[in-house]
N, C-alpha and C. Protein backbone atom coordinates (compact mmCIF):
# COMPACT_ATOMS: atom_id res chain seq x y z
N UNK A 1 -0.72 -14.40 14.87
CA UNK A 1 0.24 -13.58 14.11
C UNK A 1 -0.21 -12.13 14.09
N UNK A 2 0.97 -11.43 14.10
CA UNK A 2 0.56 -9.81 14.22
C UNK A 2 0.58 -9.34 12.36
N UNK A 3 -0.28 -9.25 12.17
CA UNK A 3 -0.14 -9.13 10.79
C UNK A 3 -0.53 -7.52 10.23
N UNK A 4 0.20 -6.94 9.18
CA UNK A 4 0.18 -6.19 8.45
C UNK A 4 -0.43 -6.13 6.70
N UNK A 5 -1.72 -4.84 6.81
CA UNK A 5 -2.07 -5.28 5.39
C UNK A 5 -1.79 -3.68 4.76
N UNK A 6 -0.78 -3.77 3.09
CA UNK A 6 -0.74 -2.87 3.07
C UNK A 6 -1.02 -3.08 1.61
N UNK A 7 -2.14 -2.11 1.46
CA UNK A 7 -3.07 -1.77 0.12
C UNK A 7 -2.62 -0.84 -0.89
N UNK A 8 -2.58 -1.00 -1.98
CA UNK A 8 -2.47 0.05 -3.15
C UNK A 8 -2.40 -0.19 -4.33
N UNK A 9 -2.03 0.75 -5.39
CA UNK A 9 -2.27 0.41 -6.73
C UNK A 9 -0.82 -0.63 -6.66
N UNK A 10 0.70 0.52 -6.50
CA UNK A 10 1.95 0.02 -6.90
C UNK A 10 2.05 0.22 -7.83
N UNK A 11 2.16 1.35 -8.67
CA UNK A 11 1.73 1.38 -10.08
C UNK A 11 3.17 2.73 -10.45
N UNK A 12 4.53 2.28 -10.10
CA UNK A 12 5.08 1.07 -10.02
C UNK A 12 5.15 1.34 -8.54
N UNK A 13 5.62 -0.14 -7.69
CA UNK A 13 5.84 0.22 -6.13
C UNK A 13 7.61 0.36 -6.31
N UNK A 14 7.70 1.43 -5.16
CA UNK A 14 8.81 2.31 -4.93
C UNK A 14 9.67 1.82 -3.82
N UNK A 15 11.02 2.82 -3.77
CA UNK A 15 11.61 2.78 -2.51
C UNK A 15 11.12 2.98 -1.28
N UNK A 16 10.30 4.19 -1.67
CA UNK A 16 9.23 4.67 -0.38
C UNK A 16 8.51 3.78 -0.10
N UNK A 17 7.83 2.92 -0.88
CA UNK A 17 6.64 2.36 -0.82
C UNK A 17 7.23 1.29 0.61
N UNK A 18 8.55 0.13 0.18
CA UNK A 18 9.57 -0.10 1.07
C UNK A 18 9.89 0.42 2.18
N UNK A 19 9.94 1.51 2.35
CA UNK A 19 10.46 2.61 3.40
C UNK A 19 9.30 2.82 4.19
N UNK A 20 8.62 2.75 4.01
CA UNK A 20 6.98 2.67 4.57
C UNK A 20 7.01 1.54 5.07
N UNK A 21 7.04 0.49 4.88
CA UNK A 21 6.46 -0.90 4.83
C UNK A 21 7.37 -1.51 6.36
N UNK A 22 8.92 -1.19 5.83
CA UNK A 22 10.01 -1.54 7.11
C UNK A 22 9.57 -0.96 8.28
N UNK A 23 9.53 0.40 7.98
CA UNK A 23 9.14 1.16 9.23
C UNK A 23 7.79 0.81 10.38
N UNK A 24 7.10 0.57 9.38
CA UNK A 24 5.56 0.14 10.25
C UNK A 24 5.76 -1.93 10.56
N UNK A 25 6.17 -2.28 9.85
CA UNK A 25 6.48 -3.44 10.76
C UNK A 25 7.45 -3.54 11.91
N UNK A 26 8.24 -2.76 12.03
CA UNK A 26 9.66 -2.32 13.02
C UNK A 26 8.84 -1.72 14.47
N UNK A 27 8.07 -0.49 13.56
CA UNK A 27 6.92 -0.04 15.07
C UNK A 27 6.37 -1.34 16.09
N UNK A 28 5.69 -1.34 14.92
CA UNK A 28 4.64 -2.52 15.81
C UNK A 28 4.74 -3.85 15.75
N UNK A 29 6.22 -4.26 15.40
CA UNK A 29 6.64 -5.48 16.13
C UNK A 29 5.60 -7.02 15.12
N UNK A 30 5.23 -6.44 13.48
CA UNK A 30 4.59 -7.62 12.97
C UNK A 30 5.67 -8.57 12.32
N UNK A 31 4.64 -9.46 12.42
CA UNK A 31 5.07 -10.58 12.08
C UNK A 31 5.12 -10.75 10.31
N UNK A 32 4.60 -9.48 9.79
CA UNK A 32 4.10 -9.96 8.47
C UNK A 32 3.77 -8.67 8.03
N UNK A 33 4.09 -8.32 6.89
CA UNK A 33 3.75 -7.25 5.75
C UNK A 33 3.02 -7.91 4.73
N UNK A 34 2.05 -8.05 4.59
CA UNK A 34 1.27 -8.31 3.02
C UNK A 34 0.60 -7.40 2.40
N UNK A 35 1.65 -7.00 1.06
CA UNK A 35 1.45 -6.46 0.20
C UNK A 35 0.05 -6.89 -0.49
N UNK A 36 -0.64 -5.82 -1.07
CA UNK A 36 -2.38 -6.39 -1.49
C UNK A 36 -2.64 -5.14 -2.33
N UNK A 37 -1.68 -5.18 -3.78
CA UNK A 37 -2.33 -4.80 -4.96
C UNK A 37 -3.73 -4.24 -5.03
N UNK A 38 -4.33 -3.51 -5.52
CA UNK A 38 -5.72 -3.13 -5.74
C UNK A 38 -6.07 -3.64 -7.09
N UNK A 39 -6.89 -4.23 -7.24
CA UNK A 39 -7.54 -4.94 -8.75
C UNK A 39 -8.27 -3.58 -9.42
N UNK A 40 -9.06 -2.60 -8.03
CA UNK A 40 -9.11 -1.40 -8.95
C UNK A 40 -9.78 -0.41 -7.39
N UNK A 41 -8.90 0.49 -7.22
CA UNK A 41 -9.08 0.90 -6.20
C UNK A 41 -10.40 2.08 -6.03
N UNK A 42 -11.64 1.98 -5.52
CA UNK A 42 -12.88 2.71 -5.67
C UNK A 42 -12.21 3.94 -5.51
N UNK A 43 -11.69 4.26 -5.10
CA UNK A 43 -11.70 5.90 -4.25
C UNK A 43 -10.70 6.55 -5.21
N UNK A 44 -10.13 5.63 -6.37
CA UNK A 44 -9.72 6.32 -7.62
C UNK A 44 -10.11 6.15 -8.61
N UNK A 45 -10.70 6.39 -9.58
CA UNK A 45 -11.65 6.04 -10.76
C UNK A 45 -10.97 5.58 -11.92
N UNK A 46 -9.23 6.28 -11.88
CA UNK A 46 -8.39 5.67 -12.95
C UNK A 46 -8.08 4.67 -13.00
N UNK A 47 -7.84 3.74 -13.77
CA UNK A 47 -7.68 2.78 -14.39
C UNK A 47 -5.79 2.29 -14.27
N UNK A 48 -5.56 1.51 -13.40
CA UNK A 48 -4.38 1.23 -13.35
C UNK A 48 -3.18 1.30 -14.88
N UNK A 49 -2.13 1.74 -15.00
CA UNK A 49 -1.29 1.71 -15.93
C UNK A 49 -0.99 0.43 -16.88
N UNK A 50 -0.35 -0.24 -15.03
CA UNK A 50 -0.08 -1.65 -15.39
C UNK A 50 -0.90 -2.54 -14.89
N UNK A 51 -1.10 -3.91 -15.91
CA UNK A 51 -1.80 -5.07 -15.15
C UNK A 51 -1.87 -5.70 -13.79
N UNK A 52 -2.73 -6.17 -13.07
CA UNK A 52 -2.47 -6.17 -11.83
C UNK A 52 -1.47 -7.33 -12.11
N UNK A 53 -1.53 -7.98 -13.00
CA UNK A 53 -0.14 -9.25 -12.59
C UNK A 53 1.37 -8.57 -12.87
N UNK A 54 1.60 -7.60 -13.73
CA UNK A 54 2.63 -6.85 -13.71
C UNK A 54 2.46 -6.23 -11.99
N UNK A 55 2.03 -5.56 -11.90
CA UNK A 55 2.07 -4.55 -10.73
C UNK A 55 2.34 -5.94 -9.15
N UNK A 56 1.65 -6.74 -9.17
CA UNK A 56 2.14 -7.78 -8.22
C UNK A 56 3.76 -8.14 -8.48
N UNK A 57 3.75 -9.01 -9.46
CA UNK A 57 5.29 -9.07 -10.02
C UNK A 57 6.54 -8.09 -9.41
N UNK A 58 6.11 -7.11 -9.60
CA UNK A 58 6.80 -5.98 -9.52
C UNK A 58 7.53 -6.00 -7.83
N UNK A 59 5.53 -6.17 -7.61
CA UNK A 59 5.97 -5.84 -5.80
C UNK A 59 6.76 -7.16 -5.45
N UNK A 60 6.70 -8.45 -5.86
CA UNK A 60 7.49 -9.35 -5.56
C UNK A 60 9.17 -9.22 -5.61
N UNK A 61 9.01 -8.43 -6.89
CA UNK A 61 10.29 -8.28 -7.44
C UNK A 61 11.28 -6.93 -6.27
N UNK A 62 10.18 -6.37 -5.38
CA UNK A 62 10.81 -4.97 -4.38
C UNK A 62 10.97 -5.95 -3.33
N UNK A 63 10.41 -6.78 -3.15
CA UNK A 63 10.47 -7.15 -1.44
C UNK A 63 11.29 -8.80 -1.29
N UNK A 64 11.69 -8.79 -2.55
CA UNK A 64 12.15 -10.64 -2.60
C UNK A 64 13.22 -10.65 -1.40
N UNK A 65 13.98 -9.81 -0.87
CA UNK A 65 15.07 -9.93 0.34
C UNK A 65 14.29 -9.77 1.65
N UNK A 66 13.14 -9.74 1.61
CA UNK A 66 12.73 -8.76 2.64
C UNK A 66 11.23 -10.22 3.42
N UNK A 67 12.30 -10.80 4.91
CA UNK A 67 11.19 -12.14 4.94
C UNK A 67 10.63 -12.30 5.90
N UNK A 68 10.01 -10.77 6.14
CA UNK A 68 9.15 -10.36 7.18
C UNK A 68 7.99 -9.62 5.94
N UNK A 69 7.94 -10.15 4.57
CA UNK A 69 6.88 -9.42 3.81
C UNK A 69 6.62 -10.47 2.06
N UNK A 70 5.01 -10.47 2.02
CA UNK A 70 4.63 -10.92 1.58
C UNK A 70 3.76 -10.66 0.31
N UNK A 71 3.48 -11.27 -0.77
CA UNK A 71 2.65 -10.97 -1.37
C UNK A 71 1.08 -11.16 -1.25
N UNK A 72 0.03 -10.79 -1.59
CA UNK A 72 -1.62 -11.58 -2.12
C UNK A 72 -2.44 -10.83 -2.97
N UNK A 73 -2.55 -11.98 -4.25
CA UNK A 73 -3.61 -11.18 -5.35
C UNK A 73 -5.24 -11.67 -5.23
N UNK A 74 -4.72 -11.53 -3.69
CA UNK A 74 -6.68 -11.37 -3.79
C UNK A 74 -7.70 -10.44 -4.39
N UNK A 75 -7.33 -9.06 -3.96
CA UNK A 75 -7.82 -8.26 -4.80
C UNK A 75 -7.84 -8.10 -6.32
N UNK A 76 -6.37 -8.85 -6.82
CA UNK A 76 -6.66 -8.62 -8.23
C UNK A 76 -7.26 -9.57 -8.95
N UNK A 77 -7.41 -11.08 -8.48
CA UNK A 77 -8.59 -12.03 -8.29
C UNK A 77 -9.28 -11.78 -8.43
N UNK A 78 -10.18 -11.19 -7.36
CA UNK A 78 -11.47 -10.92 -6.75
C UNK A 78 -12.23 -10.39 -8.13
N UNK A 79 -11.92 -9.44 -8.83
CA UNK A 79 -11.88 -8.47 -9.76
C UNK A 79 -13.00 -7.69 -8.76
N UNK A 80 -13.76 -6.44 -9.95
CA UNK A 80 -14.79 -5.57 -9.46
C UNK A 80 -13.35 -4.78 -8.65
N UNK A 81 -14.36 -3.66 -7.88
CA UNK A 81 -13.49 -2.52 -6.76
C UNK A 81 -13.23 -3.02 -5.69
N UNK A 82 -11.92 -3.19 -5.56
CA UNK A 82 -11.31 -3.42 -3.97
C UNK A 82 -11.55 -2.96 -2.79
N UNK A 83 -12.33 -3.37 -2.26
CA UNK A 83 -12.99 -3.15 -0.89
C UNK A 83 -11.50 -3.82 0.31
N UNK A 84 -11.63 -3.24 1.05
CA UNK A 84 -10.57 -3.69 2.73
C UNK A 84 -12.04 -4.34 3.19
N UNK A 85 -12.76 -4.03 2.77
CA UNK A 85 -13.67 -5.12 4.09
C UNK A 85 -13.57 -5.97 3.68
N UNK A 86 -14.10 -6.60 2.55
CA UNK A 86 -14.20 -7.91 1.81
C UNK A 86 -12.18 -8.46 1.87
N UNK A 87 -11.58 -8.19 1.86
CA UNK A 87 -9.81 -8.66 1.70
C UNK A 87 -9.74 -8.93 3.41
N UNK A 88 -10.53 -8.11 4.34
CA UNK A 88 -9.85 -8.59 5.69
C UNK A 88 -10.85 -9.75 5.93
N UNK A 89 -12.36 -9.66 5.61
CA UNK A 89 -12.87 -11.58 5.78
C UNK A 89 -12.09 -12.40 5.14
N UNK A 90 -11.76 -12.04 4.04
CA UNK A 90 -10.94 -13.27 3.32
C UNK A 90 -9.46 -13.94 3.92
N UNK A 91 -8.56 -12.72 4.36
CA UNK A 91 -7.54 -12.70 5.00
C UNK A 91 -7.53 -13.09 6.54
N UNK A 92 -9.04 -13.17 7.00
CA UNK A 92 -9.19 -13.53 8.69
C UNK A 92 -9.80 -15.38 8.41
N UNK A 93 -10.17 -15.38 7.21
CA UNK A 93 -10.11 -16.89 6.91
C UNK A 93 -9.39 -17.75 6.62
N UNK A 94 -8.32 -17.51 6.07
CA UNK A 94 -7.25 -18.15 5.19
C UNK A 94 -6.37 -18.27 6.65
N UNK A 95 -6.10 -16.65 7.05
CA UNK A 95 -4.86 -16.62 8.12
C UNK A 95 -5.01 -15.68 9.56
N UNK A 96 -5.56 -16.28 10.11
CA UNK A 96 -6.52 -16.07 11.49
C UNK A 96 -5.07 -15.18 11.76
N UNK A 97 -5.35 -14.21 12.84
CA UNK A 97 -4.44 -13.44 13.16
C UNK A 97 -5.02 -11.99 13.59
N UNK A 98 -3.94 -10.91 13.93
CA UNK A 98 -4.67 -9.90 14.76
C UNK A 98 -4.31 -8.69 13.42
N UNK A 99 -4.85 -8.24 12.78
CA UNK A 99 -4.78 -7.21 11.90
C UNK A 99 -4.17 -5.61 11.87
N UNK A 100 -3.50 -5.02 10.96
CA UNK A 100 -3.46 -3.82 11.10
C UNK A 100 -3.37 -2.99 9.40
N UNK A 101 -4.47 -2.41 9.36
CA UNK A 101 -4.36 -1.48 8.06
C UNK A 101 -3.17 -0.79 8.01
N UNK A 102 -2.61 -0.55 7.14
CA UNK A 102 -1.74 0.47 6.91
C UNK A 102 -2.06 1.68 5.94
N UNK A 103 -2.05 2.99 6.23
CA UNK A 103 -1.89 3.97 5.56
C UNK A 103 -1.67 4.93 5.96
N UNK A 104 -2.01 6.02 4.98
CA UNK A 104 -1.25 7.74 4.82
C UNK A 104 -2.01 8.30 5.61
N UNK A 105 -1.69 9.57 5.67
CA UNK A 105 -3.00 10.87 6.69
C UNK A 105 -3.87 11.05 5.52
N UNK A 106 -3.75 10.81 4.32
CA UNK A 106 -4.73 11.14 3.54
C UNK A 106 -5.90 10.36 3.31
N UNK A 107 -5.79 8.85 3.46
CA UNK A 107 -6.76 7.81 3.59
C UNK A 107 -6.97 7.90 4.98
N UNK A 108 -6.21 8.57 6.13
CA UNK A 108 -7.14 7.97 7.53
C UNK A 108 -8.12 8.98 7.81
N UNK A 109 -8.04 10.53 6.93
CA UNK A 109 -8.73 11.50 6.60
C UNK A 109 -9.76 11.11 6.09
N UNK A 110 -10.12 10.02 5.17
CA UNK A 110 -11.27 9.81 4.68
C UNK A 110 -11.92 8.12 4.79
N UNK A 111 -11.18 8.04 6.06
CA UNK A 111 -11.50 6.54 6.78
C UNK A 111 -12.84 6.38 6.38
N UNK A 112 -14.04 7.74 7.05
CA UNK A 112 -15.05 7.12 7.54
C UNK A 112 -16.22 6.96 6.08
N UNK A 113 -15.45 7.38 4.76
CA UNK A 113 -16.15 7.30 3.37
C UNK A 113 -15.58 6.06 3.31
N UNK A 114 -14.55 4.61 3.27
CA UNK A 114 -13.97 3.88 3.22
C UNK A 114 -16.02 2.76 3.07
N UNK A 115 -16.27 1.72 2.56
CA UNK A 115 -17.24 0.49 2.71
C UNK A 115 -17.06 0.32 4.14
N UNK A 116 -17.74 0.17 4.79
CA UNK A 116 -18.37 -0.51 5.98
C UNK A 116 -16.95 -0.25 6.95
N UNK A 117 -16.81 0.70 6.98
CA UNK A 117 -15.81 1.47 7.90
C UNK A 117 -15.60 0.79 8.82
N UNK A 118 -16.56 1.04 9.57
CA UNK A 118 -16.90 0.36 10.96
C UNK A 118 -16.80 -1.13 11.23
N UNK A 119 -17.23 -1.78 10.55
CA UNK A 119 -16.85 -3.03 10.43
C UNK A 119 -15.43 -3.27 10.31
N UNK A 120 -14.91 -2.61 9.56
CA UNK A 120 -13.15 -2.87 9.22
C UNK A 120 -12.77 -2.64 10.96
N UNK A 121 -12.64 -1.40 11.19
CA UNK A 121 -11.89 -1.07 12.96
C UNK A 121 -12.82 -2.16 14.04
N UNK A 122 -13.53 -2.68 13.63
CA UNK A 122 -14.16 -3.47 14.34
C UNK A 122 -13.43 -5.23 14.21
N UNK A 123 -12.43 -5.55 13.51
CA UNK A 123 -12.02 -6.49 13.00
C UNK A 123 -10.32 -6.22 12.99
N UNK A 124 -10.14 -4.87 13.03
CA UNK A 124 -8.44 -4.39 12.78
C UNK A 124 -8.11 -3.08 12.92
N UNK A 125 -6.44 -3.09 13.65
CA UNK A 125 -6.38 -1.40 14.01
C UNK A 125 -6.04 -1.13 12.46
N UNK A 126 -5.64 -0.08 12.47
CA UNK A 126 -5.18 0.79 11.81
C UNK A 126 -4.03 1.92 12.32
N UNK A 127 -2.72 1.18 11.23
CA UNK A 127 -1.17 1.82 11.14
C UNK A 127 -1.33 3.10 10.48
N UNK A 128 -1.53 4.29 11.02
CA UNK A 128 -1.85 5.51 10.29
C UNK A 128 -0.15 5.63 10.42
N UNK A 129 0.75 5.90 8.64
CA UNK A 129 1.63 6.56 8.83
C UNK A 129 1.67 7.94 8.51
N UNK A 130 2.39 8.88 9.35
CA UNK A 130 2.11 10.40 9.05
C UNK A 130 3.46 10.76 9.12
N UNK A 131 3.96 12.34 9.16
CA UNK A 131 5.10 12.62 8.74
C UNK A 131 5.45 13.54 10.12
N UNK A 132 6.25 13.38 10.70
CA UNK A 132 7.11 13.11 11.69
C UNK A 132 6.66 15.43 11.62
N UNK A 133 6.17 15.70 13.23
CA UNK A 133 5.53 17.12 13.34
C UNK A 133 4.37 16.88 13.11
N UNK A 134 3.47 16.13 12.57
CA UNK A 134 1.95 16.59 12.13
C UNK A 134 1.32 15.72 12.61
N UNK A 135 2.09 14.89 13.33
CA UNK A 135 0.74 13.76 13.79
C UNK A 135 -0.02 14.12 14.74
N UNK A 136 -0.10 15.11 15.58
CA UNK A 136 -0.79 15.87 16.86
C UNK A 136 -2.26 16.83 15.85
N UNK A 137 -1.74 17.11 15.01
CA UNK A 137 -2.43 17.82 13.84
C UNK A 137 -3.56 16.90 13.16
N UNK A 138 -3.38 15.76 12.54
CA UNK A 138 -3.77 14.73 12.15
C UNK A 138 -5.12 14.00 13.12
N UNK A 139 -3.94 13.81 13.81
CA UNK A 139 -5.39 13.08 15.10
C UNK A 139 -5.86 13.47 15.71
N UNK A 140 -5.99 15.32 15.49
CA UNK A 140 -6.79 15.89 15.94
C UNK A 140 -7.76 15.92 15.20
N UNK A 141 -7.58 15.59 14.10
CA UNK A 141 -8.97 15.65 13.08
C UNK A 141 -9.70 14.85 12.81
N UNK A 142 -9.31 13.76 13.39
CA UNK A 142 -9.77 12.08 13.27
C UNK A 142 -11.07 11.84 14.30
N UNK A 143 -12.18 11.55 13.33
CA UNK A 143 -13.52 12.18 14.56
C UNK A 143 -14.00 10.31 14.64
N UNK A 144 -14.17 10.45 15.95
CA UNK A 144 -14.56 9.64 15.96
C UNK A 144 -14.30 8.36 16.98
N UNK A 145 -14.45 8.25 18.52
CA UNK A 145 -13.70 7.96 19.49
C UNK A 145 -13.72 6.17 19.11
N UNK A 146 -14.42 6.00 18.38
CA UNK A 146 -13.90 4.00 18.14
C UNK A 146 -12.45 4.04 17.19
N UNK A 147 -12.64 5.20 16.05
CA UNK A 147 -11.42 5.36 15.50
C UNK A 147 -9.72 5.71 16.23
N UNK A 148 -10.25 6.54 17.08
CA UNK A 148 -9.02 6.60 17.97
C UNK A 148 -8.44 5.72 18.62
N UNK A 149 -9.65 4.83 19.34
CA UNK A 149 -9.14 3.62 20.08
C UNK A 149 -8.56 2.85 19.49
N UNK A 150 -8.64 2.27 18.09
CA UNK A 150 -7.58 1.64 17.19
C UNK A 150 -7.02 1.98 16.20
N UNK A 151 -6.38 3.47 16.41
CA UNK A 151 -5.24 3.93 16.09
C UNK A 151 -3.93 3.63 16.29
N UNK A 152 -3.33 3.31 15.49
CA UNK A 152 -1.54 3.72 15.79
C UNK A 152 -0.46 4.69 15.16
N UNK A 153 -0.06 5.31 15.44
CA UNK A 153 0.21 6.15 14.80
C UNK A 153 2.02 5.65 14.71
N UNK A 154 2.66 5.58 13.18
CA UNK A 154 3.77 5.85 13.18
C UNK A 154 4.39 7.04 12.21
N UNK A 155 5.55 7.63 13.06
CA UNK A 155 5.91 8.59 12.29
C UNK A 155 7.15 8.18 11.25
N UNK A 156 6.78 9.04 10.20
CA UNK A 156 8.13 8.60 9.34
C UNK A 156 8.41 9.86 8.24
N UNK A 157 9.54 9.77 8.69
CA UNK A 157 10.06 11.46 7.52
C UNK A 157 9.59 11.29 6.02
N UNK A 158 9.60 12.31 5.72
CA UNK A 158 8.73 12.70 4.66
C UNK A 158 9.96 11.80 3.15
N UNK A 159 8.84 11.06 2.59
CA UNK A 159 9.47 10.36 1.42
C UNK A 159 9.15 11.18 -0.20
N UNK A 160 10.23 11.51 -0.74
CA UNK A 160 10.81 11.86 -2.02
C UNK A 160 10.12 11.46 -3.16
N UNK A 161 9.74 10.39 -3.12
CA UNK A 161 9.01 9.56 -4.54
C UNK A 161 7.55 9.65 -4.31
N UNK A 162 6.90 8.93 -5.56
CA UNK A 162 5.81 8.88 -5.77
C UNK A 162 5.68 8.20 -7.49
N UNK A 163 4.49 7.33 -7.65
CA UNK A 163 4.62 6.64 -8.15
C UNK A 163 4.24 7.19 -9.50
N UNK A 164 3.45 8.56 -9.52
CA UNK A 164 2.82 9.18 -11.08
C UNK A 164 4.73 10.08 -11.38
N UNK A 165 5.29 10.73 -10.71
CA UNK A 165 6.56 11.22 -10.79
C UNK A 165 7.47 10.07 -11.90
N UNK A 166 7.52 8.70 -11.12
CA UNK A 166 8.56 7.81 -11.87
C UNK A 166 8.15 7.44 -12.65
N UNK A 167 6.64 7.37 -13.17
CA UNK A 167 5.88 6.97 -14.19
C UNK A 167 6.09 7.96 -15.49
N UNK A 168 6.49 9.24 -15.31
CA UNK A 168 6.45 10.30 -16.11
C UNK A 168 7.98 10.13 -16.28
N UNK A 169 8.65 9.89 -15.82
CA UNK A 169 9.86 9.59 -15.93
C UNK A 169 10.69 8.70 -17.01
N UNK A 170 9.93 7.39 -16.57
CA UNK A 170 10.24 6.14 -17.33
C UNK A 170 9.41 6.29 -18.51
N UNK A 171 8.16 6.58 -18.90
CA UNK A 171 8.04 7.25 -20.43
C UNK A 171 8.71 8.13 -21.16
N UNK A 172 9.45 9.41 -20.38
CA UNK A 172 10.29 10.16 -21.04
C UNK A 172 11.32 9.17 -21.15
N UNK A 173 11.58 8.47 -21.49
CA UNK A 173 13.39 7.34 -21.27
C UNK A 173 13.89 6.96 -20.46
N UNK A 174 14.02 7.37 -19.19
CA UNK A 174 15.06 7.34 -18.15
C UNK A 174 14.62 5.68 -17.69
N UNK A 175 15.64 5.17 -17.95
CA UNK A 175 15.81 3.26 -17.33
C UNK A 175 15.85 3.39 -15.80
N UNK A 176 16.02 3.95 -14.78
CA UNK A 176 16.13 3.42 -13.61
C UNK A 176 16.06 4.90 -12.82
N UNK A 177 14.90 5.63 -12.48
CA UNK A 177 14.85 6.91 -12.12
C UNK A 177 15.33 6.71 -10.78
N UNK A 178 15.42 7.07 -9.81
CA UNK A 178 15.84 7.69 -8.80
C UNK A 178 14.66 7.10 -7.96
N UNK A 179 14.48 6.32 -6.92
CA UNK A 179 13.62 5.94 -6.03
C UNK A 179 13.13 4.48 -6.72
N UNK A 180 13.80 3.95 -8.05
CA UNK A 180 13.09 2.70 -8.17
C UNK A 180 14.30 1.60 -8.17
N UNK A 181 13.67 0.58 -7.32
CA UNK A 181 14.53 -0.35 -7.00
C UNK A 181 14.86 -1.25 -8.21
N UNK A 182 16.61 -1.39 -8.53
CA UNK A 182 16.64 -2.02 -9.51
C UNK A 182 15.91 -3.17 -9.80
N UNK A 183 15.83 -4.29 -9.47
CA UNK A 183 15.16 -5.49 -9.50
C UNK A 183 13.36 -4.79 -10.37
N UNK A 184 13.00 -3.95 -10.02
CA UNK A 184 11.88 -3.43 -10.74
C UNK A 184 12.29 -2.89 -11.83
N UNK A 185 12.85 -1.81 -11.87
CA UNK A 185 13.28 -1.00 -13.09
C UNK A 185 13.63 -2.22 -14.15
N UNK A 186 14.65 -3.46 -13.90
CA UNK A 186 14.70 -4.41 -14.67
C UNK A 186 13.44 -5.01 -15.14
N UNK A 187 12.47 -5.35 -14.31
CA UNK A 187 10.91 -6.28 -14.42
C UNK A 187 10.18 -4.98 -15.70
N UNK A 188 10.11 -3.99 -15.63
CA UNK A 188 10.17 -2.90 -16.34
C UNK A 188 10.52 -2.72 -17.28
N UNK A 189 11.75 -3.00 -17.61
CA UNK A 189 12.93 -2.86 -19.32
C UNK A 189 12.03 -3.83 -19.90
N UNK A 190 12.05 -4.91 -19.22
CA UNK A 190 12.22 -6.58 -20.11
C UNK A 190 10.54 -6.79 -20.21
N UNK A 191 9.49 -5.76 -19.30
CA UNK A 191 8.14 -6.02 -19.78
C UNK A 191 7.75 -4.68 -21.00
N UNK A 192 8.31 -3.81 -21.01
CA UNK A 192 8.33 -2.46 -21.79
C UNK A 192 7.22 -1.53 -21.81
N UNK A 193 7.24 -1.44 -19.80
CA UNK A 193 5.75 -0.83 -18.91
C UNK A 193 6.31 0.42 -19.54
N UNK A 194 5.24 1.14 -18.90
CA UNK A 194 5.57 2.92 -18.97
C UNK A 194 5.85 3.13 -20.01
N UNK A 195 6.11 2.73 -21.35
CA UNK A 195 6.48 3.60 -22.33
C UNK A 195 4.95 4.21 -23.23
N UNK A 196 6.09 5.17 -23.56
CA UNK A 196 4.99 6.04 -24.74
C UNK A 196 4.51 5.22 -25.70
N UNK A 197 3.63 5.54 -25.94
CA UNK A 197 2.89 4.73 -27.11
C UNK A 197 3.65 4.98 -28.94
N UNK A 198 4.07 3.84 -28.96
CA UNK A 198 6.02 3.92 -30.18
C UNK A 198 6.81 4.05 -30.03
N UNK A 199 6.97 3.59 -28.77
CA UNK A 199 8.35 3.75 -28.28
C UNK A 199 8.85 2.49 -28.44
């Protein structure tokens, strides 16, 4: 299986987040999107909003039409900091298959601070998505000729949302901001995430 792993808080996951996800399985022809929550992502020190079982939920609740994509709370299991090395042994055990990271120019920028780097591209490419003009820019900066060799690069126009934006949003009041898929915004009302504290 051509499989796709795509990492993050989701805190909440978005249209974009979606829009991302279609696009890089469409590129490269996978068989599989699995979504993989962060239980607590090292390379951010904050402390997720929502619970990782809300924040899974959630992502279940974005992708339930969608059956080329999957959930796993390994990471939020696992507990401690979410490592990709430790999630792709686990994920090459459970479901043997040929791997591909997914992310931004901003994580493939700081690939080589990532746990046992090397080991990861040694086990799986990596879906660098970048924004459609800059990818010549991008991988020019990407040092490192094992990194290049399992590169892929897809381009995708620049997305509108972001997940601290709708977060600031849905505490000020607003039920269903602009970039969040109803089916969430509902998982949202009826759990009473994001609000101000008395509200």
């Amino acid at each position: 299986m051509r499989i796709g792993v795509f990492g993050g808080s989701f805190d909440p996951p978005h249209l974009g987040h979606l829009s991302l996800a279609q696009r890089v399985q469409k590129a490269l022809e996978l068989d599989l999107v699995l979504w993989v929550p962060a239980g607590r992502n090292p390379m951010k020190p904050k402390i997720p909003h929502a619970s990782g079982k809300h924040r899974l939920n959630m992502v279940k609740a974005l992708i339930a039409e969608e059956p080329k994509m999957a959930t796993s709370d390994l990471e939020i299991t696992r507990g401690g900091p979410s490592y990709t090395v430790k999630t792709l042994d686990e994920l090459q055990l459970a479901m043997p298959g040929q791997y591909w990271i997914l992310m931004g120019a901003d994580s493939l920028m700081t690939f080589t601070s990532w746990l046992q780097w090397d080991r990861i591209i040694r086990t799986a490419r990596i879906a660098a998505v970048i924004r459609e003009g800059f990818e010549p820019e991008v991988v020019q900066r990407v040092q490192g000729e094992l990194i290049q060799r399992q590169l892929d690069i897809v381009k995708l126009e620049s997305l509108p949302y972001s997940s601290t934006e709708l977060r600031t949003k849905l505490s000020a009041g607003e039920s269903t901001p602009e970039g969040l898929a109803p089916a969430v915004a509902h998982y949202i009302a009826e759990n009473g995430l994001y609000q101000r504290p008395g509200k």
